[in-house]
PDB file of N, CA and C in Angstrom:
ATOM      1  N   UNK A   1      48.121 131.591  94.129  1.00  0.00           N
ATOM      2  CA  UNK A   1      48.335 130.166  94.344  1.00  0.00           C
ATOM      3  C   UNK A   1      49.111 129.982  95.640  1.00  0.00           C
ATOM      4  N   UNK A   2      48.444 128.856  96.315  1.00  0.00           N
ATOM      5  CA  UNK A   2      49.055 128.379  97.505  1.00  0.00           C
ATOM      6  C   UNK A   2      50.132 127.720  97.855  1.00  0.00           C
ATOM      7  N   UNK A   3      51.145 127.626  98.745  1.00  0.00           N
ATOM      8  CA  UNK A   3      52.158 126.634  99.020  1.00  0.00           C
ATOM      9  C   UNK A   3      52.221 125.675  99.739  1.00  0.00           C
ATOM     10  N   UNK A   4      52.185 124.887  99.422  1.00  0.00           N
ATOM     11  CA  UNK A   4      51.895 123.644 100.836  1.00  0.00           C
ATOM     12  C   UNK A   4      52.822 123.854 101.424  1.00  0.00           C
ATOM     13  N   UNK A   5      52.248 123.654 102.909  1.00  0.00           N
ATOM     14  CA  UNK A   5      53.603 123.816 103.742  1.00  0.00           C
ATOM     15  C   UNK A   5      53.942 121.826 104.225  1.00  0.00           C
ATOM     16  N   UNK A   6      54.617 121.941 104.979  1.00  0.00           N
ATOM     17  CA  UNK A   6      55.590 121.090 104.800  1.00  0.00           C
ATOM     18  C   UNK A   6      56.062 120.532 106.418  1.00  0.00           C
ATOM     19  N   UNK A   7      55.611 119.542 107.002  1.00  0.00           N
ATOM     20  CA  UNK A   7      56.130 119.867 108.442  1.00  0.00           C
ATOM     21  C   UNK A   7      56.893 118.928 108.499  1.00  0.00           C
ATOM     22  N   UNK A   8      58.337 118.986 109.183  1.00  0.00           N
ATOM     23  CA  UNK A   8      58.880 117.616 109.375  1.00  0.00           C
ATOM     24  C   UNK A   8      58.641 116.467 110.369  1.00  0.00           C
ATOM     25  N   UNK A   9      58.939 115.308 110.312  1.00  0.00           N
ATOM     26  CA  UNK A   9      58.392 114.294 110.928  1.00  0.00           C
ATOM     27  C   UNK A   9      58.347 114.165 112.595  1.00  0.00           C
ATOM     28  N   UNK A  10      57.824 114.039 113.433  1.00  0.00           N
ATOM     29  CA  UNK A  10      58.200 114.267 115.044  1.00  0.00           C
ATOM     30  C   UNK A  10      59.857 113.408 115.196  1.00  0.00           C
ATOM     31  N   UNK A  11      60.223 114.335 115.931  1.00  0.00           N
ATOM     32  CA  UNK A  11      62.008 112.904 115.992  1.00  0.00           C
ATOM     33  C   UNK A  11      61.908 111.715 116.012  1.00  0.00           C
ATOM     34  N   UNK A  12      60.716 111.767 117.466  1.00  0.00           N
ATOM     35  CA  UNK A  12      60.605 110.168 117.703  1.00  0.00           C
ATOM     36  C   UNK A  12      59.982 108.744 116.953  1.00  0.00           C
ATOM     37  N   UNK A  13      59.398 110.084 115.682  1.00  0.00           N
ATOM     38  CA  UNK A  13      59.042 108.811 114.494  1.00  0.00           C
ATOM     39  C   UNK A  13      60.491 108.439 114.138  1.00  0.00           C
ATOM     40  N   UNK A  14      61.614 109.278 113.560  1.00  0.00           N
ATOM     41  CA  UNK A  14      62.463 108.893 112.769  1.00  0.00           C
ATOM     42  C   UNK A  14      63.681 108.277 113.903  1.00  0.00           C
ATOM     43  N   UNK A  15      63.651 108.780 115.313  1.00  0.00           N
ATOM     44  CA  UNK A  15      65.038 108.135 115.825  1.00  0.00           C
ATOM     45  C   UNK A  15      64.087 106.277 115.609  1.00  0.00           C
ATOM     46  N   UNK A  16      62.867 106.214 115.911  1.00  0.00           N
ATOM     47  CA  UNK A  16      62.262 104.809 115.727  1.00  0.00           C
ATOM     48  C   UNK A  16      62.475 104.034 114.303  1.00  0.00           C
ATOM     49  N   UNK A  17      62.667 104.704 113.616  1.00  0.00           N
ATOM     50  CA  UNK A  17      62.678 104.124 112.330  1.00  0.00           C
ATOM     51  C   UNK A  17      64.049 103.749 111.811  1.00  0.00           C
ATOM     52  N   UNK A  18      65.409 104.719 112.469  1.00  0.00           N
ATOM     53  CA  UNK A  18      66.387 104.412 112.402  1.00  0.00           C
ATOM     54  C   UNK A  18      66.630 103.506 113.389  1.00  0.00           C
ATOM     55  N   UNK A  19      66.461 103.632 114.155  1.00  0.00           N
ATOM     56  CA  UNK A  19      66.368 102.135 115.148  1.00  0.00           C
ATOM     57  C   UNK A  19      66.130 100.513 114.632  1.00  0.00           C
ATOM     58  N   UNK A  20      65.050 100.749 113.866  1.00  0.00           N
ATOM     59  CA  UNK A  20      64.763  99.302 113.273  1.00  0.00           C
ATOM     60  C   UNK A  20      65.863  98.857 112.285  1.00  0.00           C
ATOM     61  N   UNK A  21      66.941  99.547 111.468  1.00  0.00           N
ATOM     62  CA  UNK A  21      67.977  99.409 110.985  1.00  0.00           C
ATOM     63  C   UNK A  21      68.968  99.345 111.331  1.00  0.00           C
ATOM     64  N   UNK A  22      69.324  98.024 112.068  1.00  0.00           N
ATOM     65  CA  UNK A  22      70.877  98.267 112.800  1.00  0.00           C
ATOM     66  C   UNK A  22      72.003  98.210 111.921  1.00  0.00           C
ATOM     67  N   UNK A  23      71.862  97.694 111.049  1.00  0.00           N
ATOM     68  CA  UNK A  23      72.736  97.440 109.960  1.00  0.00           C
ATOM     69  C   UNK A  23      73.325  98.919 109.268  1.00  0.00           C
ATOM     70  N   UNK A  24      72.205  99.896 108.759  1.00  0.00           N
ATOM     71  CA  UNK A  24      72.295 100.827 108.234  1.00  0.00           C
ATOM     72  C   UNK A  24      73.154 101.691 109.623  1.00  0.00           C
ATOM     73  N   UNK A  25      73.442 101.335 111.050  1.00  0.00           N
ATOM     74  CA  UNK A  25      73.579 102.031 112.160  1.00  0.00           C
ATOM     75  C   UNK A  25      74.951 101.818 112.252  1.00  0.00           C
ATOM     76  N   UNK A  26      75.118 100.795 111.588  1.00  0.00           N
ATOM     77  CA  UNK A  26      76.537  99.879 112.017  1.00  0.00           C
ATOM     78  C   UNK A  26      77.449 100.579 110.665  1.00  0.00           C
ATOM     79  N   UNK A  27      77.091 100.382 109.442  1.00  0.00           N
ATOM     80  CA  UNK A  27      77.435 101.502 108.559  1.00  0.00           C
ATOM     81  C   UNK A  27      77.867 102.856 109.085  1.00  0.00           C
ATOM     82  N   UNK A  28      76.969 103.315 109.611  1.00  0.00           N
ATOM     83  CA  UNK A  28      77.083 105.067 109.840  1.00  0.00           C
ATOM     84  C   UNK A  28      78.549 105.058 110.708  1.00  0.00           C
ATOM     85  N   UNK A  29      78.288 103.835 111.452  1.00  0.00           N
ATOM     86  CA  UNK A  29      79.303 104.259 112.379  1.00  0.00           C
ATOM     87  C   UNK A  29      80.569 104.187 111.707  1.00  0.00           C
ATOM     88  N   UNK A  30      80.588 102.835 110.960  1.00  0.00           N
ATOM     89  CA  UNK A  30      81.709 102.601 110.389  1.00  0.00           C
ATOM     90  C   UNK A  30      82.421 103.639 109.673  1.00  0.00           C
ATOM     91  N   UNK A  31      81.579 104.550 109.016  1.00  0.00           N
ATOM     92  CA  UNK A  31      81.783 105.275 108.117  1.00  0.00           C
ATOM     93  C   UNK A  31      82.529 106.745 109.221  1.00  0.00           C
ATOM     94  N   UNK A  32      82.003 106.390 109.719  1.00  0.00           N
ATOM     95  CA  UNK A  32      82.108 107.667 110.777  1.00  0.00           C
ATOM     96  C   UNK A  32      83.604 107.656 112.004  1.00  0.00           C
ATOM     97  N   UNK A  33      83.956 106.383 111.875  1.00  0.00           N
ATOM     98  CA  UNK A  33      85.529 105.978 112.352  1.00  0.00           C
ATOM     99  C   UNK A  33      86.280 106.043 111.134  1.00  0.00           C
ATOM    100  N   UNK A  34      85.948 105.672 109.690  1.00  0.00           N
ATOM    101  CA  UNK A  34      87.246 106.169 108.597  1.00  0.00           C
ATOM    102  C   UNK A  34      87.098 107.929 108.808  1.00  0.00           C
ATOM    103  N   UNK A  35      86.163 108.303 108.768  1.00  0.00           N
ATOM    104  CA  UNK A  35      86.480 109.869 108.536  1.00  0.00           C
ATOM    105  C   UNK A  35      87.232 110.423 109.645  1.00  0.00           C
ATOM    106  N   UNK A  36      86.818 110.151 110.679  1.00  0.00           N
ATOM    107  CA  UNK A  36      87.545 110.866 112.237  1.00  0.00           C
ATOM    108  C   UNK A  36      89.115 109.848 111.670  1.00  0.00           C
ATOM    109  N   UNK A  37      89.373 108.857 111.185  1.00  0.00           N
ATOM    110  CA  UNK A  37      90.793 109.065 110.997  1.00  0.00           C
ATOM    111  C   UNK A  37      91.838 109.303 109.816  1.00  0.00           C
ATOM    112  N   UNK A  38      90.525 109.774 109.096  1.00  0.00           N
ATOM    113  CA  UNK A  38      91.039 110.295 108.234  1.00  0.00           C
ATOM    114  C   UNK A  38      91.622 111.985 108.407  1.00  0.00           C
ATOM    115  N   UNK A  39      90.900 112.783 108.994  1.00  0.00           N
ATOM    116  CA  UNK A  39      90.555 114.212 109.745  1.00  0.00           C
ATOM    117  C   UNK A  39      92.052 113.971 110.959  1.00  0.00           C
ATOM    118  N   UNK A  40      92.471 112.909 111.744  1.00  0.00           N
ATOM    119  CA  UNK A  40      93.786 112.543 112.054  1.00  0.00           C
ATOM    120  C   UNK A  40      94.734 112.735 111.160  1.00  0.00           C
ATOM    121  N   UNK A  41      95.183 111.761 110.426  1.00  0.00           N
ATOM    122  CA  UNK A  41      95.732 111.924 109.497  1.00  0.00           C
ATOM    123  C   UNK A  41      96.195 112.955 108.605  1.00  0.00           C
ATOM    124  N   UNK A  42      94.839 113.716 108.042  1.00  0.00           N
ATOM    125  CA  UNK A  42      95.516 115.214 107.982  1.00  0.00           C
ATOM    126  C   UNK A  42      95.779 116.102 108.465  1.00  0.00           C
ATOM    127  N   UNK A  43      95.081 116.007 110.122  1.00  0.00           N
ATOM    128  CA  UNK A  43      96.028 116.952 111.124  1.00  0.00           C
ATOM    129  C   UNK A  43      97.703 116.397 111.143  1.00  0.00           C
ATOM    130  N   UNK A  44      97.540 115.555 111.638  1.00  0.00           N
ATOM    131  CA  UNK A  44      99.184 114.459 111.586  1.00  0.00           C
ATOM    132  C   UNK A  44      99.987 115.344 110.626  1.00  0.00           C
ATOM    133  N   UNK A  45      99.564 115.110 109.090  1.00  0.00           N
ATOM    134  CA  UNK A  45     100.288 115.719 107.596  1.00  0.00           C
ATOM    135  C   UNK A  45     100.813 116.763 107.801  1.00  0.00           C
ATOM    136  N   UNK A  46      99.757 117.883 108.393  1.00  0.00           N
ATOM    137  CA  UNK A  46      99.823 119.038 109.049  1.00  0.00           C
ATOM    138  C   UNK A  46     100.987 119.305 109.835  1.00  0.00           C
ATOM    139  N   UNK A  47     101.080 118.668 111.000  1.00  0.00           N
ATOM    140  CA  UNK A  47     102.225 119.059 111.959  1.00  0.00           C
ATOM    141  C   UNK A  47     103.489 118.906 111.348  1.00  0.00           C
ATOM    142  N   UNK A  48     103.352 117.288 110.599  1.00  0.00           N
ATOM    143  CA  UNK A  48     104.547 116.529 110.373  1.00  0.00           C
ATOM    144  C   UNK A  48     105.632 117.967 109.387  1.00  0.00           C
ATOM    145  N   UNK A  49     104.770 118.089 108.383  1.00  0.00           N
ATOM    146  CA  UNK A  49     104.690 119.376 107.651  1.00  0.00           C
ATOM    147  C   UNK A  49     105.264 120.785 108.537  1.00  0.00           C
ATOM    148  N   UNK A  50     105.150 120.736 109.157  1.00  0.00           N
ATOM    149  CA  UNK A  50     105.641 122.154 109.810  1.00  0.00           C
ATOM    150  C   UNK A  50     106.756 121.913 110.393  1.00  0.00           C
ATOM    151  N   UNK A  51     106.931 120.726 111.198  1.00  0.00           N
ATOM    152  CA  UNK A  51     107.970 120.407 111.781  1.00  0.00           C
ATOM    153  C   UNK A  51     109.440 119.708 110.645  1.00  0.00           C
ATOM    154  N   UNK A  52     108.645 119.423 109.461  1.00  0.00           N
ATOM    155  CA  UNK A  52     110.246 119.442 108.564  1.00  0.00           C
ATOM    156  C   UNK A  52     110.429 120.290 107.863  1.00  0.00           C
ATOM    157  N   UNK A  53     109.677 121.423 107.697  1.00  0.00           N
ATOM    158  CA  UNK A  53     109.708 123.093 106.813  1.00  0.00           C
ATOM    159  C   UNK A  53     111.333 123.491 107.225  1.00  0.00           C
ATOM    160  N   UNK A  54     111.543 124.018 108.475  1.00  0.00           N
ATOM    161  CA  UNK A  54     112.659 123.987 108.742  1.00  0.00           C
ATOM    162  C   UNK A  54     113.983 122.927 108.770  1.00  0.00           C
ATOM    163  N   UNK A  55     114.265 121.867 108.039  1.00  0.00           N
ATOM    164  CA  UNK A  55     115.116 121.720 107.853  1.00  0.00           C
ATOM    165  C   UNK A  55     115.737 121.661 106.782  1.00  0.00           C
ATOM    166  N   UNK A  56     117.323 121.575 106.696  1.00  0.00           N
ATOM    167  CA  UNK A  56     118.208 121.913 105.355  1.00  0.00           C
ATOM    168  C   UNK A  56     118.130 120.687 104.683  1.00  0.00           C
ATOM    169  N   UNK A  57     118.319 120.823 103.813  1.00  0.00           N
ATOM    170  CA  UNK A  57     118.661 119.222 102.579  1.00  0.00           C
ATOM    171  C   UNK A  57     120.297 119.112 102.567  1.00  0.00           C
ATOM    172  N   UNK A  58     120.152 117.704 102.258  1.00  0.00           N
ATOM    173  CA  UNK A  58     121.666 117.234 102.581  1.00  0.00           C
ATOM    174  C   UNK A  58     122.292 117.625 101.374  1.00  0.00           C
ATOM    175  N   UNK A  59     123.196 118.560 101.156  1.00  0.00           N
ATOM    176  CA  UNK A  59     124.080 118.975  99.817  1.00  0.00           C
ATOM    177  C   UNK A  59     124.218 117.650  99.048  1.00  0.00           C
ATOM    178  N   UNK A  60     124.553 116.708  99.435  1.00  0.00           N
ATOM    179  CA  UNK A  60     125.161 115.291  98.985  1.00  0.00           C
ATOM    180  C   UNK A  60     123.599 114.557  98.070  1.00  0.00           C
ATOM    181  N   UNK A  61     122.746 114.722  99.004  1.00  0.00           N
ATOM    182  CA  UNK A  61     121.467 114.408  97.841  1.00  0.00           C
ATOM    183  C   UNK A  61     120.997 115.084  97.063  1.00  0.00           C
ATOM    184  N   UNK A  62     121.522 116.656  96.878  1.00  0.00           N
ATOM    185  CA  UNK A  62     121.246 117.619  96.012  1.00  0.00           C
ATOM    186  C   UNK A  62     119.702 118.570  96.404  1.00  0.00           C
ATOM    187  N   UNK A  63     118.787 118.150  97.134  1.00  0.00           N
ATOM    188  CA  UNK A  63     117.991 118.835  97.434  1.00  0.00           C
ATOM    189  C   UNK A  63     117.011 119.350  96.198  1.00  0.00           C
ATOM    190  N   UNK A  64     116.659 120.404  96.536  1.00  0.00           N
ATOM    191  CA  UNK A  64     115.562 120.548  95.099  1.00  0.00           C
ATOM    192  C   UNK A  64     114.264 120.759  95.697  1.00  0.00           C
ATOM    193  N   UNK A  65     113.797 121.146  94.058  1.00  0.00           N
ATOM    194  CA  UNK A  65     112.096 120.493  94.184  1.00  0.00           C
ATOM    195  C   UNK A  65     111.500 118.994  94.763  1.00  0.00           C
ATOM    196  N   UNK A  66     112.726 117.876  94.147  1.00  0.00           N
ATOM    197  CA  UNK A  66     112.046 116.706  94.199  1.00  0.00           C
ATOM    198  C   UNK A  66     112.403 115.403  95.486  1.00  0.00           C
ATOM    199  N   UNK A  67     113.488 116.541  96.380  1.00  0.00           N
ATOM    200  CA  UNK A  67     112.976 116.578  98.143  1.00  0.00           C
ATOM    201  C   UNK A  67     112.106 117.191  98.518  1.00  0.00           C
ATOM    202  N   UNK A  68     111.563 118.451  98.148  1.00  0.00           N
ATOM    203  CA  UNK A  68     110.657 118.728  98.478  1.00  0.00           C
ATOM    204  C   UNK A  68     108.694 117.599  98.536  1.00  0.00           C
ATOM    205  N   UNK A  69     109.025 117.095  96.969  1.00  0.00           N
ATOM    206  CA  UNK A  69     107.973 116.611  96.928  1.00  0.00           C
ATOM    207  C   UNK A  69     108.247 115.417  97.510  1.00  0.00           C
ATOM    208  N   UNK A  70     109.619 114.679  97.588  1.00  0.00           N
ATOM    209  CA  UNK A  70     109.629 113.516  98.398  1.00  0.00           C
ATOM    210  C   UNK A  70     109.313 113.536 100.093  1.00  0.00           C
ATOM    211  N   UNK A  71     109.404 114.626 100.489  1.00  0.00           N
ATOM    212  CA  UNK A  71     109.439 115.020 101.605  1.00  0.00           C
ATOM    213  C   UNK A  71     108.019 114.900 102.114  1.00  0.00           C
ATOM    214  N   UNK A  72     107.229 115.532 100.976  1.00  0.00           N
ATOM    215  CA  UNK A  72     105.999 115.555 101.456  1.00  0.00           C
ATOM    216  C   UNK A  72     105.077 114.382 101.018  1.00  0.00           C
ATOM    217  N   UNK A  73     105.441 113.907 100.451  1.00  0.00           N
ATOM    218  CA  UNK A  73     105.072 112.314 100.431  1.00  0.00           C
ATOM    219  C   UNK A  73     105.059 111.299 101.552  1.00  0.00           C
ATOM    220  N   UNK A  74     106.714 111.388 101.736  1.00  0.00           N
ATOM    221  CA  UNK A  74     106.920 110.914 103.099  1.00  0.00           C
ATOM    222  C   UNK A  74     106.506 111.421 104.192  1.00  0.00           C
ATOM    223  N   UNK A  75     105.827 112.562 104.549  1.00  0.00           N
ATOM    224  CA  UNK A  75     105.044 113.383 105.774  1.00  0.00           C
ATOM    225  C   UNK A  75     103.393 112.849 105.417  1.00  0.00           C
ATOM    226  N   UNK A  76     103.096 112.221 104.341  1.00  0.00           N
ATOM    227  CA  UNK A  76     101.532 111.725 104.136  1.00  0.00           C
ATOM    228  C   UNK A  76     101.732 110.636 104.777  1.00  0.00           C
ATOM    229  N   UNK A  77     102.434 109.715 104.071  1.00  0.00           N
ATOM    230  CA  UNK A  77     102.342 108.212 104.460  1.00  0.00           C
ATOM    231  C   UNK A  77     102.837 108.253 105.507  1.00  0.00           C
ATOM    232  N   UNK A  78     103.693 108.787 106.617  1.00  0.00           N
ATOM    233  CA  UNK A  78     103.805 108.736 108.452  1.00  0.00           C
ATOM    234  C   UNK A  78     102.619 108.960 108.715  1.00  0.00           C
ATOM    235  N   UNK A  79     101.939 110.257 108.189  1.00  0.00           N
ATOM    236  CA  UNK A  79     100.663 110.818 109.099  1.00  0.00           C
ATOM    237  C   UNK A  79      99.792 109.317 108.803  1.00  0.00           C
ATOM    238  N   UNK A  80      99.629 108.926 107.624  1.00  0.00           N
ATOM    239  CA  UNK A  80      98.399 107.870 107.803  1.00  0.00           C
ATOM    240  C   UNK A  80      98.624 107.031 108.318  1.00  0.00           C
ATOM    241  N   UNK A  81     100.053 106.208 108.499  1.00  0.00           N
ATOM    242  CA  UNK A  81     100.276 104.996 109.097  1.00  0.00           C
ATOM    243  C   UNK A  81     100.416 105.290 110.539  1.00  0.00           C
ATOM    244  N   UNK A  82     100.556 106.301 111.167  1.00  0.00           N
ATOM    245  CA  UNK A  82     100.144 106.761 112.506  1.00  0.00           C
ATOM    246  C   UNK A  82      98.868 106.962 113.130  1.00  0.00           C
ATOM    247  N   UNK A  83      97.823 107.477 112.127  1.00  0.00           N
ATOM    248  CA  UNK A  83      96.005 107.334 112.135  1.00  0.00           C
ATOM    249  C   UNK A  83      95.970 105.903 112.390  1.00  0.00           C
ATOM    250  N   UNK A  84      96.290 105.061 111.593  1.00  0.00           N
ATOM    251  CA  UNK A  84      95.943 103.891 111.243  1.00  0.00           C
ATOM    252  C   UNK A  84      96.909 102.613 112.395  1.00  0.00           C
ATOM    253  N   UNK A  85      97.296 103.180 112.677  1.00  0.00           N
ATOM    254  CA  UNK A  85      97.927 102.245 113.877  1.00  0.00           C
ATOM    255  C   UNK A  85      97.677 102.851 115.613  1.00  0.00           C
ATOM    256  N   UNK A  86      96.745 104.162 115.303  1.00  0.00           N
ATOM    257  CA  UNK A  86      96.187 103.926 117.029  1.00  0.00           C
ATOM    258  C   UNK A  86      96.090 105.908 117.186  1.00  0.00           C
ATOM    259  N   UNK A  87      96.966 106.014 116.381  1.00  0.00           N
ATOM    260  CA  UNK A  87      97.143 107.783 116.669  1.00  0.00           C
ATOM    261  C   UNK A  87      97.375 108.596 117.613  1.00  0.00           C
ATOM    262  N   UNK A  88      97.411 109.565 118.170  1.00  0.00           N
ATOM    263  CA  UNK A  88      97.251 109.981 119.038  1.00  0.00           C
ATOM    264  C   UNK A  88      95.803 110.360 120.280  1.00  0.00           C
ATOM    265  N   UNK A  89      94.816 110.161 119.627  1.00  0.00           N
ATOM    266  CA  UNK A  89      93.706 110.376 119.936  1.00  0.00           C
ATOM    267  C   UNK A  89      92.962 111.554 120.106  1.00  0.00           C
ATOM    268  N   UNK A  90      93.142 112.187 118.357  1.00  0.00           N
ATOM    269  CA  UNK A  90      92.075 113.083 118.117  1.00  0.00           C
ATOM    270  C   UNK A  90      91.113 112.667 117.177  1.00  0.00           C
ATOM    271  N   UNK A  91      91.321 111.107 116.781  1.00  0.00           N
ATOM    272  CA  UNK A  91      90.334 110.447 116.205  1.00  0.00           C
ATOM    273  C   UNK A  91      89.481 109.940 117.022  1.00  0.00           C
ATOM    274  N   UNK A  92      89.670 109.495 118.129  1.00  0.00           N
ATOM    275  CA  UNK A  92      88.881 109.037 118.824  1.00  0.00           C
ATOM    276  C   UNK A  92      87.788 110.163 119.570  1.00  0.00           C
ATOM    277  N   UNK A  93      88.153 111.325 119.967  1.00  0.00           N
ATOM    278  CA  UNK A  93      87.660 112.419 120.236  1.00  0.00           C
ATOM    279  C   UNK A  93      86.549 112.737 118.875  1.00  0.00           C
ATOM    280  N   UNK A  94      87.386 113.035 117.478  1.00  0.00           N
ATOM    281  CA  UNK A  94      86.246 113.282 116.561  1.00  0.00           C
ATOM    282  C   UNK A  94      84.889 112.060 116.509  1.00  0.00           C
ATOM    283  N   UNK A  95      85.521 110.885 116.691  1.00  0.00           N
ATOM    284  CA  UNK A  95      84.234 109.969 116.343  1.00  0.00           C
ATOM    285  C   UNK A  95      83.300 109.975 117.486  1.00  0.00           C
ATOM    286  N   UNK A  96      83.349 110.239 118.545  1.00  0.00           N
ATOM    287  CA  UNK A  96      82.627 110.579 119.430  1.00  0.00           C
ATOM    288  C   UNK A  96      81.673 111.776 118.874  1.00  0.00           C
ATOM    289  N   UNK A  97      82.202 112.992 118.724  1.00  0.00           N
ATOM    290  CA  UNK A  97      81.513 113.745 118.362  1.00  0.00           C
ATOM    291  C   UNK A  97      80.826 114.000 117.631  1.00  0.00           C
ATOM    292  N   UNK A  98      81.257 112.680 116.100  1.00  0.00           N
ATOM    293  CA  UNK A  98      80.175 112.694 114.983  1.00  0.00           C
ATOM    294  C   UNK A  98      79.143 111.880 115.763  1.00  0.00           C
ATOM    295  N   UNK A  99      79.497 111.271 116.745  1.00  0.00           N
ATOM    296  CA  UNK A  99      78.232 109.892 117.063  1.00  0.00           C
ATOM    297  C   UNK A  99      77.253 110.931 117.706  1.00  0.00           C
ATOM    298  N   UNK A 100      77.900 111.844 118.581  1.00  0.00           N
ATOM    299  CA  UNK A 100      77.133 112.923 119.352  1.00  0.00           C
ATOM    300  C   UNK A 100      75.937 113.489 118.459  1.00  0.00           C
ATOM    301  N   UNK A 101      76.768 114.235 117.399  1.00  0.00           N
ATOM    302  CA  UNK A 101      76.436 114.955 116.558  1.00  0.00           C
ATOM    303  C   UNK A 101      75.028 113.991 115.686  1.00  0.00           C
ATOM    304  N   UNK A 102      75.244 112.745 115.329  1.00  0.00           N
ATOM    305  CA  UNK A 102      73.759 112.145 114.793  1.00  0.00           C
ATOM    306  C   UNK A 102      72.866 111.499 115.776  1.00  0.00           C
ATOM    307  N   UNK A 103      73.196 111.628 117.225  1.00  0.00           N
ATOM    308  CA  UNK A 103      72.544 111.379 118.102  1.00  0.00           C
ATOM    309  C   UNK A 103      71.757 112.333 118.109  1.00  0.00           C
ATOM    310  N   UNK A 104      71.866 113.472 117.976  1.00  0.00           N
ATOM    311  CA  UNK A 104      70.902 114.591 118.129  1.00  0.00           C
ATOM    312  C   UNK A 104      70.216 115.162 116.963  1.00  0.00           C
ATOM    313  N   UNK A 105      70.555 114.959 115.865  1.00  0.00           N
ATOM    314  CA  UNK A 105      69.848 114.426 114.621  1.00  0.00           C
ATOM    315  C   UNK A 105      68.531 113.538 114.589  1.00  0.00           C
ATOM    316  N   UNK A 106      68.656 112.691 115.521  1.00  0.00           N
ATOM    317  CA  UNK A 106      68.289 111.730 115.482  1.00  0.00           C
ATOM    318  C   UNK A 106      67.031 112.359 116.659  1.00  0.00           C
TER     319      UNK A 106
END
């Protein structure tokens, strides 16, 4: 028994067909600026994270586990409210590259 084979579509059918959907285009993108700052954001977490590893807890607040976890709470919510208010611009770099990246998909 035989297998059908299977060819995929020429590009220029499908970059045409995604073309006629701007809406669905305007989506992608959208979708494609939360992730690049989201991918910020947890680089951000990242650094913020390394850069308070080294320090001591104040004897007077007792320190602990639950500076620890406050700590890193407070190193999420900087990193996102820093994505989210302009960042440094490795979001802007990633969304380029996803746009790159379905440009040639496409």
């Amino acid at each position: 028994m035989t297998t059908p084979i299977a060819f995929p579509a020429h590009p220029t059918a499908i970059r045409s067909a995604k073309a006629a959907d701007p809406q669905a285009a305007a989506k992608d993108n959208e979708k494609a600026r939360e992730v690049s700052k989201q991918f910020e954001s947890v680089f951000l977490m990242q650094v913020l994270e390394n850069m308070s590893s080294g320090l001591d807890t104040d004897p007077m607040f007792g320190g602990g586990a639950g500076d620890e976890i406050y700590r890193s709470m407070f190193n999420e919510q900087t990193a996102g409210a820093i994505a989210n208010k302009g960042g440094v611009g490795i979001a802007d770099s990633v969304y380029r590259s996803i746009l790159q990246m379905q440009e040639a998909r496409r």
